[in-house]
N, C-alpha and C. Protein backbone atom coordinates (compact mmCIF):
# COMPACT_ATOMS: atom_id res chain seq x y z
N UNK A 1 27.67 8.36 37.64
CA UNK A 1 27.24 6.97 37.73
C UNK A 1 25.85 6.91 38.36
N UNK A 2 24.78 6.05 37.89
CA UNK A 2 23.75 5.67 38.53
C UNK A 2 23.41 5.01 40.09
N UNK A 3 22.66 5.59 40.54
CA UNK A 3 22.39 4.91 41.96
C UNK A 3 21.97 3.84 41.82
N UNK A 4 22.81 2.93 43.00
CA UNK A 4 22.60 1.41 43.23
C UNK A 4 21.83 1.31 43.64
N UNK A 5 20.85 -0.33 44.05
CA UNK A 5 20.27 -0.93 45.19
C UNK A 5 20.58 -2.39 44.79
N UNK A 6 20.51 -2.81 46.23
CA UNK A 6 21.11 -4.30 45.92
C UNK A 6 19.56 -5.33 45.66
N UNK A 7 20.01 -5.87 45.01
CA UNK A 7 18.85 -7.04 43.95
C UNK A 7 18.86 -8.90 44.78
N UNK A 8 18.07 -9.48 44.87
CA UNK A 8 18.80 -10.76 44.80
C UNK A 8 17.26 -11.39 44.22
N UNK A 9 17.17 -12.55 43.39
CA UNK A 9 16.62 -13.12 42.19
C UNK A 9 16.93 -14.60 43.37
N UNK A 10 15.48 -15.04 43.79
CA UNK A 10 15.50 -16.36 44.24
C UNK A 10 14.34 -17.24 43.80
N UNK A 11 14.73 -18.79 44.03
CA UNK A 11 13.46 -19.86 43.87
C UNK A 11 13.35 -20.93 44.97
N UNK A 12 12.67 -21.02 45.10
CA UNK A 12 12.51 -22.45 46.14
C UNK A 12 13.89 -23.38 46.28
N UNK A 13 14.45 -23.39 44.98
CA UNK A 13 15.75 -23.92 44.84
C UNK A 13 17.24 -23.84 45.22
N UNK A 14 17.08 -22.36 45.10
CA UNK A 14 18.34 -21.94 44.80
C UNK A 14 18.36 -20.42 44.41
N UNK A 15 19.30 -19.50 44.89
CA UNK A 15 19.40 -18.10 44.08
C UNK A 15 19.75 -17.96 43.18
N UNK A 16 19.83 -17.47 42.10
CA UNK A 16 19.99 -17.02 40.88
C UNK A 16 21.01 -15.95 40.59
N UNK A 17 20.81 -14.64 41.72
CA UNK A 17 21.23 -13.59 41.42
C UNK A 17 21.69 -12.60 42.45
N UNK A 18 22.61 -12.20 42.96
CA UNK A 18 22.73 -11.29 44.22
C UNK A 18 23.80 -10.31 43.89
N UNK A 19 23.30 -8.72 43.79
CA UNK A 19 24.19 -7.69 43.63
C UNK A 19 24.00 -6.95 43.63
N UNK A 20 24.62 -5.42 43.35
CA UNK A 20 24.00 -4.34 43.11
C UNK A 20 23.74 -4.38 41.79
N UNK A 21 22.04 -3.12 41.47
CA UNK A 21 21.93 -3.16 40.25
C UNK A 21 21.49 -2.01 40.31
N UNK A 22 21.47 -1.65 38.82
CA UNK A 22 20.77 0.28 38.75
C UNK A 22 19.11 -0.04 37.97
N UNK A 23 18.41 -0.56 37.81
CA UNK A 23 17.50 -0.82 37.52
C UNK A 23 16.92 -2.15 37.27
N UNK A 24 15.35 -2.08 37.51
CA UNK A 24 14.97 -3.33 37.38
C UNK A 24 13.17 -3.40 36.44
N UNK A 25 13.19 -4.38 35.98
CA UNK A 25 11.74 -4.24 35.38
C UNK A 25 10.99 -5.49 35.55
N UNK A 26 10.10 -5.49 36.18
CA UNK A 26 8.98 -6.57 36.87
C UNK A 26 7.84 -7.16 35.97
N UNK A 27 7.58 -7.97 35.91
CA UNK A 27 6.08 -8.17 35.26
C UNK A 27 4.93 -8.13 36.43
N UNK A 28 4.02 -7.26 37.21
CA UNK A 28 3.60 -7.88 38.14
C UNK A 28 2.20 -7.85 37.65
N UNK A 29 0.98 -8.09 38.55
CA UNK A 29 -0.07 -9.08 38.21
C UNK A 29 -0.54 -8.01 37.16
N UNK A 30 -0.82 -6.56 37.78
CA UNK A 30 -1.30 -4.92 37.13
C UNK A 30 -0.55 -4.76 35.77
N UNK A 31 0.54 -5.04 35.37
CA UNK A 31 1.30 -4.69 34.35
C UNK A 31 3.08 -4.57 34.70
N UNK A 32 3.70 -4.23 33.79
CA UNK A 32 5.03 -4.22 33.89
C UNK A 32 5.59 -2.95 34.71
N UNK A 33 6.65 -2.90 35.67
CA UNK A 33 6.92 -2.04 36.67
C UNK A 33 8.34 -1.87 36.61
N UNK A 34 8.50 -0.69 36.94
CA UNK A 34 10.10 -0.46 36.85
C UNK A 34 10.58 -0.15 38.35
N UNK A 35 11.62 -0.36 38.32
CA UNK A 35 12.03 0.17 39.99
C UNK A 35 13.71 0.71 40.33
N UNK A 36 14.01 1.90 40.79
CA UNK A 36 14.93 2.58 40.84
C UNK A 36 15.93 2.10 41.63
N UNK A 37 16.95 2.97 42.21
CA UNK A 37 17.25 3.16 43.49
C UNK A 37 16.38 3.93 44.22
N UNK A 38 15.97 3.73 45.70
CA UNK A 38 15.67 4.72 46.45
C UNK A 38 13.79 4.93 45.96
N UNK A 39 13.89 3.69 45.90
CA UNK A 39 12.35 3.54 45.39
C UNK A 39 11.40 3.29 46.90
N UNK A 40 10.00 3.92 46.91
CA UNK A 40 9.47 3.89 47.62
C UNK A 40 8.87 2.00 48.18
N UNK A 41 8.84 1.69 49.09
CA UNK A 41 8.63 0.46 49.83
C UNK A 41 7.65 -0.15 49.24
N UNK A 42 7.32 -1.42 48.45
CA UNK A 42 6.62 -2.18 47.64
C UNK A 42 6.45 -3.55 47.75
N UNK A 43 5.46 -4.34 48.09
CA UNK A 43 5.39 -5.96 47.81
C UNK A 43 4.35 -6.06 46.73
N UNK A 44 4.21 -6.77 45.67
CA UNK A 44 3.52 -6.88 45.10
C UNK A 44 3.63 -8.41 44.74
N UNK A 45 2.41 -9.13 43.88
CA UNK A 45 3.09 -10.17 43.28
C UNK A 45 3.20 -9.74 41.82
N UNK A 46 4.31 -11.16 41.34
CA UNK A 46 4.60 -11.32 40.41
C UNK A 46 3.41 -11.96 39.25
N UNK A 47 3.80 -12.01 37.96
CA UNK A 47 3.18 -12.57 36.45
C UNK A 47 4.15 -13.59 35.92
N UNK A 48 3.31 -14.46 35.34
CA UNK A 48 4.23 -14.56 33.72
C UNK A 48 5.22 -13.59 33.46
N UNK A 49 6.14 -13.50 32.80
CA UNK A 49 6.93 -12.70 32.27
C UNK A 49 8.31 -12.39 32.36
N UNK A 50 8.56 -11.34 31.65
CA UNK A 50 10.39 -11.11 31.32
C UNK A 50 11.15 -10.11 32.91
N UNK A 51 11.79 -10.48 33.45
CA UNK A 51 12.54 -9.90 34.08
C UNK A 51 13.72 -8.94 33.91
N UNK A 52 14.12 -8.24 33.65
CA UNK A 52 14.93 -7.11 32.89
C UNK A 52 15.75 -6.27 34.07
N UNK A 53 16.90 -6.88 34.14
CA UNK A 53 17.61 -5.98 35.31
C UNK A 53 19.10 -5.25 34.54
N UNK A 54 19.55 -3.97 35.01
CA UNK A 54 20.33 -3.30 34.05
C UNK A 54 21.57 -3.54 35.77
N UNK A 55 22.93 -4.38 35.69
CA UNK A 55 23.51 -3.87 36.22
C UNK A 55 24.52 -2.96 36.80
N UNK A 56 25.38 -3.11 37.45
CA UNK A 56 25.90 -1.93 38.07
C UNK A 56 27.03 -1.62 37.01
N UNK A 57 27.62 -2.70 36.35
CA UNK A 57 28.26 -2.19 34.64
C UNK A 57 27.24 -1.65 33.62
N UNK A 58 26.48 -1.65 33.46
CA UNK A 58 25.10 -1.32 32.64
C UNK A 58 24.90 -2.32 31.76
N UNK A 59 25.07 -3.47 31.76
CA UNK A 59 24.74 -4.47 30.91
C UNK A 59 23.46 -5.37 31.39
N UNK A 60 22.87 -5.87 30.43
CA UNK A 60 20.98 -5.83 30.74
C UNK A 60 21.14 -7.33 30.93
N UNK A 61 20.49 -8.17 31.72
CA UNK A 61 19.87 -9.36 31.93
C UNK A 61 18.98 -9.44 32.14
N UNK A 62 17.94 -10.93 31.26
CA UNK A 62 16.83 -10.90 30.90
C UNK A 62 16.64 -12.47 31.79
N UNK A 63 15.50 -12.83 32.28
CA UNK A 63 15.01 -13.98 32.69
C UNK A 63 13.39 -13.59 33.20
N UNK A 64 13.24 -15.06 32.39
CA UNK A 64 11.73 -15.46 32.33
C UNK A 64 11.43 -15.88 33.68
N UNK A 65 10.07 -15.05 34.03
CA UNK A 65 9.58 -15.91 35.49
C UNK A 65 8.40 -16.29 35.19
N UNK A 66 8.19 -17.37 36.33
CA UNK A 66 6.55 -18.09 35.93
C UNK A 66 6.21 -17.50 37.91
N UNK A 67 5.89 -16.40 38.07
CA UNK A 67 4.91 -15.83 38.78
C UNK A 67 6.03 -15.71 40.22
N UNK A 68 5.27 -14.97 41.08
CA UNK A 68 6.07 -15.41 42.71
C UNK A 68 5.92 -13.94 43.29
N UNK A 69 6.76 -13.24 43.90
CA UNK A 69 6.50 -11.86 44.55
C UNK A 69 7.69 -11.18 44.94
N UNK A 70 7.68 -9.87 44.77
CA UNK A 70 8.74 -8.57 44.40
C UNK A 70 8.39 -7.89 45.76
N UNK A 71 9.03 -7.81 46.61
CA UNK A 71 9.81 -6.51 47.58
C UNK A 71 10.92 -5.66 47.43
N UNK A 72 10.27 -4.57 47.70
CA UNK A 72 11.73 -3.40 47.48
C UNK A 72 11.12 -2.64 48.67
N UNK A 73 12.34 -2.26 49.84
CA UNK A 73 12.71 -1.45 50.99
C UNK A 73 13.92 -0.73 51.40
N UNK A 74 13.91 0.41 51.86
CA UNK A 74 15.33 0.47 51.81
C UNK A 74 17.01 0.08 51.08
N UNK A 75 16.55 0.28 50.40
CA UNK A 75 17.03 0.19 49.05
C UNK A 75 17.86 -1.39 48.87
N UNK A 76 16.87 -2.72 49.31
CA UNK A 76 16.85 -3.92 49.04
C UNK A 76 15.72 -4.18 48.35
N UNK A 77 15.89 -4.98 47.00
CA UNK A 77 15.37 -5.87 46.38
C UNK A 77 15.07 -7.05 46.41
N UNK A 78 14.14 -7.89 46.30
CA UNK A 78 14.10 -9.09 46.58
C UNK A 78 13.00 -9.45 45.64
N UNK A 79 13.22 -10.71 44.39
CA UNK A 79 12.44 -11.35 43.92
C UNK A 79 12.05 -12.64 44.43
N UNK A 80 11.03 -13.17 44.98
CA UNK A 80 11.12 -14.26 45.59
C UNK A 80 10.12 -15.50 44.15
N UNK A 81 10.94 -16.01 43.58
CA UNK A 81 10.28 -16.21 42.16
C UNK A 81 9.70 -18.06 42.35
N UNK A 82 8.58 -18.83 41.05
CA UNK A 82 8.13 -20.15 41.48
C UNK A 82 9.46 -20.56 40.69
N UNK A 83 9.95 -20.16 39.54
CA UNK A 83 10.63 -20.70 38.18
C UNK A 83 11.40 -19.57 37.75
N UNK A 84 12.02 -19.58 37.58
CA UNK A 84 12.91 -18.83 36.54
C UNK A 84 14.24 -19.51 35.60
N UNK A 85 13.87 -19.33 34.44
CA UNK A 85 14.84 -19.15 33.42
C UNK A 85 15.53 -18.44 32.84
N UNK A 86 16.37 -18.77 32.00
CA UNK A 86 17.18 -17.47 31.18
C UNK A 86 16.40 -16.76 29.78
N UNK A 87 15.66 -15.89 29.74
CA UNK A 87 15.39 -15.49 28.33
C UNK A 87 16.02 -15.23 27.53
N UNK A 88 15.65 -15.81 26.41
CA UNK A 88 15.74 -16.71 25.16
C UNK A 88 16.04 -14.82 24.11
N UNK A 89 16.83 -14.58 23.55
CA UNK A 89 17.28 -13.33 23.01
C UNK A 89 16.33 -12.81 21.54
C-alpha cells in the first residue's frame, strides 16, 4: 500500500476536504506540482487550475481552484484555497 499524508482542501467558507491521501497535484504560480508522502516542507502559492488528489482507496478527485496557497510539513497538507469547485469530467 502507498504512503499516506493527511490533506485538508479549505476556503474562506468552509472545508471541502479532510483525510488521508496518497498523492496530490497542485497548480502553483511556476507550473503544476506533485506532492508525496514524506515530502520535503513547502509553502507556495496557488494558480488557476485543476486540483488532482488520488485517495487513500486510490480513487482520483478533481477540483477547480481560482488561486490561494499550498503547505506541506510533516506529513500535513494544507490547501488554503479563494474558490473551489468540482471539476467538470
Amino acid at each position: 500500500m502507498a504512503s499516506l499524508f493527511k490533506l485538508s482542501i479549505l476556503t474562506p467558507e468552509k472545508t471541502l476536504f479532510e483525510g488521508d491521501v496518497q498523492y496530490l497535484e497542485a497548480p502553483g504560480t511556476e507550473g503544476y506540482f506533485g506532492v508525496l508522502a514524506h515530502h520535503a516542507a513547502l509553502v507556495t502559492a496557488l494558480s488557476v487550475g485543476t486540483l488532482t488528489v488520488r485517495a487513500a482507496s486510490g480513487t482520483e478527485e478533481r477540483w477547480q481552484v481560482a488561486g490561494g496557497f499550498f503547505e506541506v510539513s510533516n506529513n500535513v497538507a494544507t490547501v488554503l484555497a479563494d474558490a473551489v469547485t468540482v471539476a467538470k469530467s
